[in-house]
Protein backbone atom coordinates (compact mmCIF):
# COMPACT_ATOMS: atom_id res chain seq x y z
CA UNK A 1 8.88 -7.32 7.47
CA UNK A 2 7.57 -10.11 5.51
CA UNK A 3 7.50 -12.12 9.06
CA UNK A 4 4.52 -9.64 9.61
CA UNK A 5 2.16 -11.20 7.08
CA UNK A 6 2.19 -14.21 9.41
CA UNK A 7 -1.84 -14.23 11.34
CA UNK A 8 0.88 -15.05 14.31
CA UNK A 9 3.24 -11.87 14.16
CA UNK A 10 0.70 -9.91 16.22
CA UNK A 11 -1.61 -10.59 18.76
CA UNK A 12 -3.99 -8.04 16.84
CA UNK A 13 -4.68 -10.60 14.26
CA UNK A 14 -6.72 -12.70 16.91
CA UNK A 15 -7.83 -9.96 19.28
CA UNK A 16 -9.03 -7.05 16.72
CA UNK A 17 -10.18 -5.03 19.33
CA UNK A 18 -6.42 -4.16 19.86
CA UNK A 19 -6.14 -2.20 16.67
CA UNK A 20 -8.05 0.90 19.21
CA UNK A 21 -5.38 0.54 21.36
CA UNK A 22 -2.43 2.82 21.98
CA UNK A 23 1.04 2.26 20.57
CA UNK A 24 3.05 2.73 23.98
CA UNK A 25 0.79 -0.17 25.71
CA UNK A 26 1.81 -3.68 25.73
CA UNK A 27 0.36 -6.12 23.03
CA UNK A 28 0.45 -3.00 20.31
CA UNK A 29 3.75 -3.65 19.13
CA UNK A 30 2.46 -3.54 15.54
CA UNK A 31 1.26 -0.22 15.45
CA UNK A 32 5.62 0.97 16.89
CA UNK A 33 6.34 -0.92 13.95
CA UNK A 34 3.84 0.39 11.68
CA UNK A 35 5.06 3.69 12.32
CA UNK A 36 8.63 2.86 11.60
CA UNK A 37 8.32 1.01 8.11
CA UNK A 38 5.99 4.20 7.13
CA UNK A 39 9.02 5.42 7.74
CA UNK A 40 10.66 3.58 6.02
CA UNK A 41 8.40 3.67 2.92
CA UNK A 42 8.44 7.74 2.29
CA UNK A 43 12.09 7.80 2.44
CA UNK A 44 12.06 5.06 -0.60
CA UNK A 45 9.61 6.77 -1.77
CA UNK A 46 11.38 9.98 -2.10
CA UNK A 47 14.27 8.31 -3.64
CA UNK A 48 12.92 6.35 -5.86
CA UNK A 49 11.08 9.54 -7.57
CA UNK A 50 14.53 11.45 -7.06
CA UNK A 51 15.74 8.31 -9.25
CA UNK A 52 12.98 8.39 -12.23
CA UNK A 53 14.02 12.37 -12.00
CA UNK A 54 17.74 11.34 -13.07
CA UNK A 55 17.39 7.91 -14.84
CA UNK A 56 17.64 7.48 -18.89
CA UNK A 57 15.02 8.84 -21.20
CA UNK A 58 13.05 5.77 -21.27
CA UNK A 59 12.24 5.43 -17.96
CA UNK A 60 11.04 9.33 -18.02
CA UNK A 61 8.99 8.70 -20.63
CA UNK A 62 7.31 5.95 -19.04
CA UNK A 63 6.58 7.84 -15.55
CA UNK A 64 5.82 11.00 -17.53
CA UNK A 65 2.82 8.91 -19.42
CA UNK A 66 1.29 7.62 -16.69
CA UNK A 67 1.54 11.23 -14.87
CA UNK A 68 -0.08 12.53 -18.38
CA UNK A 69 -2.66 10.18 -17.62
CA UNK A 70 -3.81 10.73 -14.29
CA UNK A 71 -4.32 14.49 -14.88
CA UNK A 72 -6.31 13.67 -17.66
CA UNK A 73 -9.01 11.86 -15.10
CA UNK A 74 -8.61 15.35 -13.11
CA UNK A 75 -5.96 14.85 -10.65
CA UNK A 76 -4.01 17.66 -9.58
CA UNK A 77 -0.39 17.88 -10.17
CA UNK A 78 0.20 16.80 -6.37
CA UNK A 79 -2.17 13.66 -7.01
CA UNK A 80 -0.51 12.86 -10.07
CA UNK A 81 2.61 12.70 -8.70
CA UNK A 82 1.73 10.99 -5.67
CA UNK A 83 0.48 8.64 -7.84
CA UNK A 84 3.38 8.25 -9.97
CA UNK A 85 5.31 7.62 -6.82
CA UNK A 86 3.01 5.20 -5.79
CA UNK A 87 3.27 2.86 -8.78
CA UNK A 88 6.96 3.02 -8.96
CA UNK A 89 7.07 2.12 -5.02
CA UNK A 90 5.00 -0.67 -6.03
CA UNK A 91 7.04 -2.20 -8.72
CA UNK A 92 10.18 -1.84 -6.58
CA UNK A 93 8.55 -3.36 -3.07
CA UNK A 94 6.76 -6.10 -5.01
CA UNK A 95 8.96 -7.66 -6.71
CA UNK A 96 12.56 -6.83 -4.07
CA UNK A 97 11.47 -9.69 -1.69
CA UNK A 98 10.13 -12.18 -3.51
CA UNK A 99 13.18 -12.22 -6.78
CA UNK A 100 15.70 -11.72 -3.83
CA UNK A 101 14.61 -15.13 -2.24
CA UNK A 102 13.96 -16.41 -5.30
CA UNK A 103 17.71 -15.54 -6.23
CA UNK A 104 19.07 -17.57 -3.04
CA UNK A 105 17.02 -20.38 -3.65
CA UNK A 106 18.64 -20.82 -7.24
CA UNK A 107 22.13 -19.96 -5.41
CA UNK A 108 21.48 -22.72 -3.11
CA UNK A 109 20.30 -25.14 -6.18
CA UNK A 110 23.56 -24.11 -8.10
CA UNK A 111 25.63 -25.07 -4.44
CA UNK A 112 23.67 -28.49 -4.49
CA UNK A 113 23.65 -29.63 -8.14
CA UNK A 114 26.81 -28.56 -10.04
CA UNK A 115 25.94 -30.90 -12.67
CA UNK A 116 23.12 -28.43 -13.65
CA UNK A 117 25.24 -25.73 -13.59
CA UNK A 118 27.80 -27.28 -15.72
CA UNK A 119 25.16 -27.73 -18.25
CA UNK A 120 24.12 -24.20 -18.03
CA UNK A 121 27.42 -22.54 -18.34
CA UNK A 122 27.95 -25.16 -21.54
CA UNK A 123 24.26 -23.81 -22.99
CA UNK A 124 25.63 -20.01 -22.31
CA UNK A 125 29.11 -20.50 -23.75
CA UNK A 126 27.44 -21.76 -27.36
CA UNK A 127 24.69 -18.63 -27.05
CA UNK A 128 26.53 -15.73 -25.58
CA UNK A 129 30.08 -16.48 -25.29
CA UNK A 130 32.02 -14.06 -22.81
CA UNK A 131 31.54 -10.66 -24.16
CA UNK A 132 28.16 -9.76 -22.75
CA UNK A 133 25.45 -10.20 -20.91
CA UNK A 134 22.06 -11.94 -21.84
CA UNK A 135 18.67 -9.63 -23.05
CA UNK A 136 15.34 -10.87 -22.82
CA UNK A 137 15.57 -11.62 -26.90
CA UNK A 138 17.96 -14.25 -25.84
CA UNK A 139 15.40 -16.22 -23.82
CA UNK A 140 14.13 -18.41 -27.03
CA UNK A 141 17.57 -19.99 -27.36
CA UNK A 142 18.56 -20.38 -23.67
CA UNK A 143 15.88 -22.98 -23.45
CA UNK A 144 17.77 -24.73 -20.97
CA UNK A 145 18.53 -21.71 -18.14
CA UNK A 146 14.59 -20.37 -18.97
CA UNK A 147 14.09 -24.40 -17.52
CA UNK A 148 16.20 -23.04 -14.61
CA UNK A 149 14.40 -20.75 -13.70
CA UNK A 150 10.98 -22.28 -14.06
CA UNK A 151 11.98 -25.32 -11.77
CA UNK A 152 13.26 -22.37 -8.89
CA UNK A 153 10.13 -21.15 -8.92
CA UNK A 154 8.41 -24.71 -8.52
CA UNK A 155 11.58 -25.98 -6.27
CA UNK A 156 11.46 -23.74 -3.73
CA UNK A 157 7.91 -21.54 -4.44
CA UNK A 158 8.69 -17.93 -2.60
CA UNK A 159 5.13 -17.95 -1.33
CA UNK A 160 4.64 -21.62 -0.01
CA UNK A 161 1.32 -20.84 1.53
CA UNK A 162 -0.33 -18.30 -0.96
CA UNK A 163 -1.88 -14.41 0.66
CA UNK A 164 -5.90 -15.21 1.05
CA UNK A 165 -8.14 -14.86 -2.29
CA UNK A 166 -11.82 -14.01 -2.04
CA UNK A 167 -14.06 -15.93 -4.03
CA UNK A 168 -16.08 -13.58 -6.87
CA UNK A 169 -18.40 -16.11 -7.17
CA UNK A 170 -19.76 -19.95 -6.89
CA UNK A 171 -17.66 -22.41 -7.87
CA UNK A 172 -17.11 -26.15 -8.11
CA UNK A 173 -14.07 -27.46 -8.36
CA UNK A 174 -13.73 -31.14 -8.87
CA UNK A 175 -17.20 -31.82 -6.82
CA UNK A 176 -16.38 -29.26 -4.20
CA UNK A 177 -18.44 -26.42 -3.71
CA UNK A 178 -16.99 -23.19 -3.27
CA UNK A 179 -19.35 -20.54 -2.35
CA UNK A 180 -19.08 -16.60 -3.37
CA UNK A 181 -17.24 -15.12 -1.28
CA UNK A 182 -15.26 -18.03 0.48
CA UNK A 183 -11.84 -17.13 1.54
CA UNK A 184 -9.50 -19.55 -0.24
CA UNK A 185 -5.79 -20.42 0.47
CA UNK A 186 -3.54 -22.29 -1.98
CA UNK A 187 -1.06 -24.32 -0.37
CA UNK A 188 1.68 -23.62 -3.29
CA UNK A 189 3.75 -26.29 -1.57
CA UNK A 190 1.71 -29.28 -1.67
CA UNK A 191 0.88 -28.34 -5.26
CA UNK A 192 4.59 -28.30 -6.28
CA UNK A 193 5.73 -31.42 -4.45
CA UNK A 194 2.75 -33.16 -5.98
CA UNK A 195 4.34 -36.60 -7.40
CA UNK A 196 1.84 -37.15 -9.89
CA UNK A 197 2.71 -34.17 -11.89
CA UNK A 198 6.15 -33.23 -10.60
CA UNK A 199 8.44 -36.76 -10.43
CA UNK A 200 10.77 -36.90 -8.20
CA UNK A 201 9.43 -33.71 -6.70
CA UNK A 202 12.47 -32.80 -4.26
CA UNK A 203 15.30 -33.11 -6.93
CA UNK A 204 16.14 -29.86 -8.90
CA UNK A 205 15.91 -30.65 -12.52
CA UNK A 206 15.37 -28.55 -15.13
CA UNK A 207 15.08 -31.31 -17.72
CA UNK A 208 11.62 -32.29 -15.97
CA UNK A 209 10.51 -29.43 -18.50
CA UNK A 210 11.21 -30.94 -21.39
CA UNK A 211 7.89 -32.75 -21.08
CA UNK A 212 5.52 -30.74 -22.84
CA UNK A 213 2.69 -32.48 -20.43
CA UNK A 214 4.36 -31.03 -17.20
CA UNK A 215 2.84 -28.48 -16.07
CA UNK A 216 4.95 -24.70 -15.16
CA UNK A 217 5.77 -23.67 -11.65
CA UNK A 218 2.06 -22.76 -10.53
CA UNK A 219 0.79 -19.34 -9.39
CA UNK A 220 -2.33 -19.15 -6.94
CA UNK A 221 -4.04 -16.07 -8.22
CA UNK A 222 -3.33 -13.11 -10.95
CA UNK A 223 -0.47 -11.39 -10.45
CA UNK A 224 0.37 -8.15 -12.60
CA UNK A 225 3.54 -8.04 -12.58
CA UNK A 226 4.24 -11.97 -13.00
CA UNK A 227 5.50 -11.41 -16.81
CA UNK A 228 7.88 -8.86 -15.75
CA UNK A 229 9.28 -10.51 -12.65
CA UNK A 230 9.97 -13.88 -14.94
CA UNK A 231 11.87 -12.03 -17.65
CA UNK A 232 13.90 -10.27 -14.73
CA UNK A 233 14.81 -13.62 -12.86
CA UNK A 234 15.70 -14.98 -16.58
CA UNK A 235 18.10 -12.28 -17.74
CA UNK A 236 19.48 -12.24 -13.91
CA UNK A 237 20.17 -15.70 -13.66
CA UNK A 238 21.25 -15.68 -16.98
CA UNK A 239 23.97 -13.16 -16.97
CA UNK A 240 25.20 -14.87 -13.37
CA UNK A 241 25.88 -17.94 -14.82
CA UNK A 242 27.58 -16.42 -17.68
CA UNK A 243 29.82 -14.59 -15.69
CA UNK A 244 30.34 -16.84 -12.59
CA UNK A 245 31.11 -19.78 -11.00
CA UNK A 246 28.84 -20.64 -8.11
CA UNK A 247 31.17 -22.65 -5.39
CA UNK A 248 30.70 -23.84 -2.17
CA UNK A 249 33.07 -22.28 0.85
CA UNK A 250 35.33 -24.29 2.59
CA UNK A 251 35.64 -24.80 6.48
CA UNK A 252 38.84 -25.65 8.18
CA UNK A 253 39.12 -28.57 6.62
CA UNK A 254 38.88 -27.95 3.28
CA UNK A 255 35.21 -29.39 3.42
CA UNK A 256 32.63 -28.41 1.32
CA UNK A 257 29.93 -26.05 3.30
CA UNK A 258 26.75 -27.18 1.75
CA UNK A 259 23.26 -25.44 2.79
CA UNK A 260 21.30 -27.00 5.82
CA UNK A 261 18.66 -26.77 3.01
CA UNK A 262 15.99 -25.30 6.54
CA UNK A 263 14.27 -22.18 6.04
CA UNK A 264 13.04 -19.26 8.45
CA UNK A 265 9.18 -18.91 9.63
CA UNK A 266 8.09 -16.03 6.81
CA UNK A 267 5.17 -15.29 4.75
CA UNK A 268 7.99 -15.07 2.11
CA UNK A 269 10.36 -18.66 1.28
CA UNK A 270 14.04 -17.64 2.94
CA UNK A 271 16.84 -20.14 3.67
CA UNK A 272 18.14 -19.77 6.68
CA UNK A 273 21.80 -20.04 5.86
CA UNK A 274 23.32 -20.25 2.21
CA UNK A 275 27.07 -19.75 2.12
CA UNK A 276 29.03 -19.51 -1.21
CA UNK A 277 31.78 -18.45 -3.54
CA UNK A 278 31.44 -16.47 -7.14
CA UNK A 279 34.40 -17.06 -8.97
CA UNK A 280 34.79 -15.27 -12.61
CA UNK A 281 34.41 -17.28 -15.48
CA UNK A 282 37.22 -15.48 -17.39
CA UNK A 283 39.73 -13.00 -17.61
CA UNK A 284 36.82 -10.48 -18.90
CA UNK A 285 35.18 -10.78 -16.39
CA UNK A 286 37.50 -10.08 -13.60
CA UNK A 287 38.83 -6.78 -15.34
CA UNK A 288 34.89 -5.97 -16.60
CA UNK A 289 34.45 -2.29 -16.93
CA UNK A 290 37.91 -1.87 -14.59
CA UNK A 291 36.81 -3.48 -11.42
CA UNK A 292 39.25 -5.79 -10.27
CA UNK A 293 38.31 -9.41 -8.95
CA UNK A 294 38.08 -10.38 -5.28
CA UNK A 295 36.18 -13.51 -3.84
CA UNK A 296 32.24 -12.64 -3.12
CA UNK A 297 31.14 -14.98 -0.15
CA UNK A 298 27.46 -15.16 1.03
């Protein structure tokens, strides 16, 4: 789906007029597909509020504010739960794509530079041990996996070429005049691989961090949920590492089976092949909660 946000998916991006036409006739593909991730989008949407129905008290209470306040602007109960729905579909569609990618980028980084991971798993053996899993209160003394996750997101950006922003107003920026209502697109990419702030830009290391005058992985416009999305990659990638070692598969051979390292064509940053192996860190793990151990390959 994210393919779609490309201007090139559909020929109604450069002839408009098309949007009037019917979705049997050739050229309106968009509109068959339309119809099919709509879809798509009221099943989720049904069980995701299914889901808030039957999920812990805290997550009730949460849904059943915002519900409180919607009917206090005068929504009915139908609005205010279509609303409710609305918002949760939102938090789950927004952030599925773009932590998912983000999550085989930093499996692909772990494949390519074991050294960083052996430094990880040496930070999370000191902070956590191998009895549980990491909280976001952990965050301030895993200093060196919250690096890990802030040179994923500048390493391999989700959103290389950043969705169109509309100006609000005149602007200069560094002698260049940017009129209200301009149309601006950050190239996300260039701004990450930039060598005078980012050394060495194609290497993944966390460590570039430790200079207080580098900058963090940059974000072209405000994004709501940015705060929560961070502390979910952080207490994700944490409790990986603690758990697992990230491998490389074998071929025939006995070879390693590194990532080609080439991505798709997508609105959204996706590697086009990343193979590998999660073995369990300890005996814990493997017998965690009664599951038994068997080899995960990607």
């Amino acid at each position: 789906m994210t393919k779609s946000l490309l201007t090139s998916s559909y020929l109604v991006n450069i002839i408009p007029v098309l949007k009037y036409a019917p979705e049997w006739l050739p050229g309106a593909g968009w509109k068959r597909d339309a119809i099919k991730w709509r879809k798509g989008k009221d099943t989720l949407i049904k069980d995701i509020s299914k889901l808030i129905q039957s999920t812990d008290e805290s997550s009730q209470i949460i849904f059943g504010s915002l519900r409180t306040q919607t009917l206090s602007i005068g929504l009915t109960d139908k609005e205010a739960e279509d609303y409710v729905d609305q918002i949760a579909i939102t938090m789950f569609a927004g952030e599925t794509d773009t932590n998912v990618n983000t999550l085989l980028m930093f499996f692909m980084a772990m494949v390519l530079y074991p050294s960083v991971q052996k430094k990880a798993h040496d930070e999370i053996d000191l902070v956590l041990g191998h009895s549980r899993l990491s909280k976001v209160e952990d965050q301030a003394q895993l200093n060196y996996i919250d690096r890990i996750v802030q040179e994923t997101l500048r390493w391999a950006p989700v959103t290389p070429i950043a969705f169109p922003h509309t100006c609000f107003w005149d602007d200069v920026y560094k002698g260049h005049r940017i009129p209200k209502g301009a149309i601006v697109i950050g190239n996300v990419w260039a701004m990450t691989r930039d060598e005078t702030v980012y050394k060495n830009a194609e290497a993944f290391d966390p460590d570039r961090f430790l200079n207080s005058t580098t900058l963090p992985s940059p974000l072209f416009g405000r994004c709501p949920g940015v705060h929560f999305a961070q502390s979910s990659l952080f207490i994700t990638i944490a409790s990986i590492l603690m758990a697992f070692d990230i491998r490389a598969t074998k071929d025939g051979n006995g070879q390693d089976i590194l990532p080609s390292g080439k991505m798709t064509s997508s609105a959204v940053l996706t590697p086009e092949h990343v193979e590998f192996e999660l073995t369990p860190r300890s005996e814990n793990i493997k017998n965690w909660q009664g599951m038994v151990y068997k080899p995960i390959l990607f």
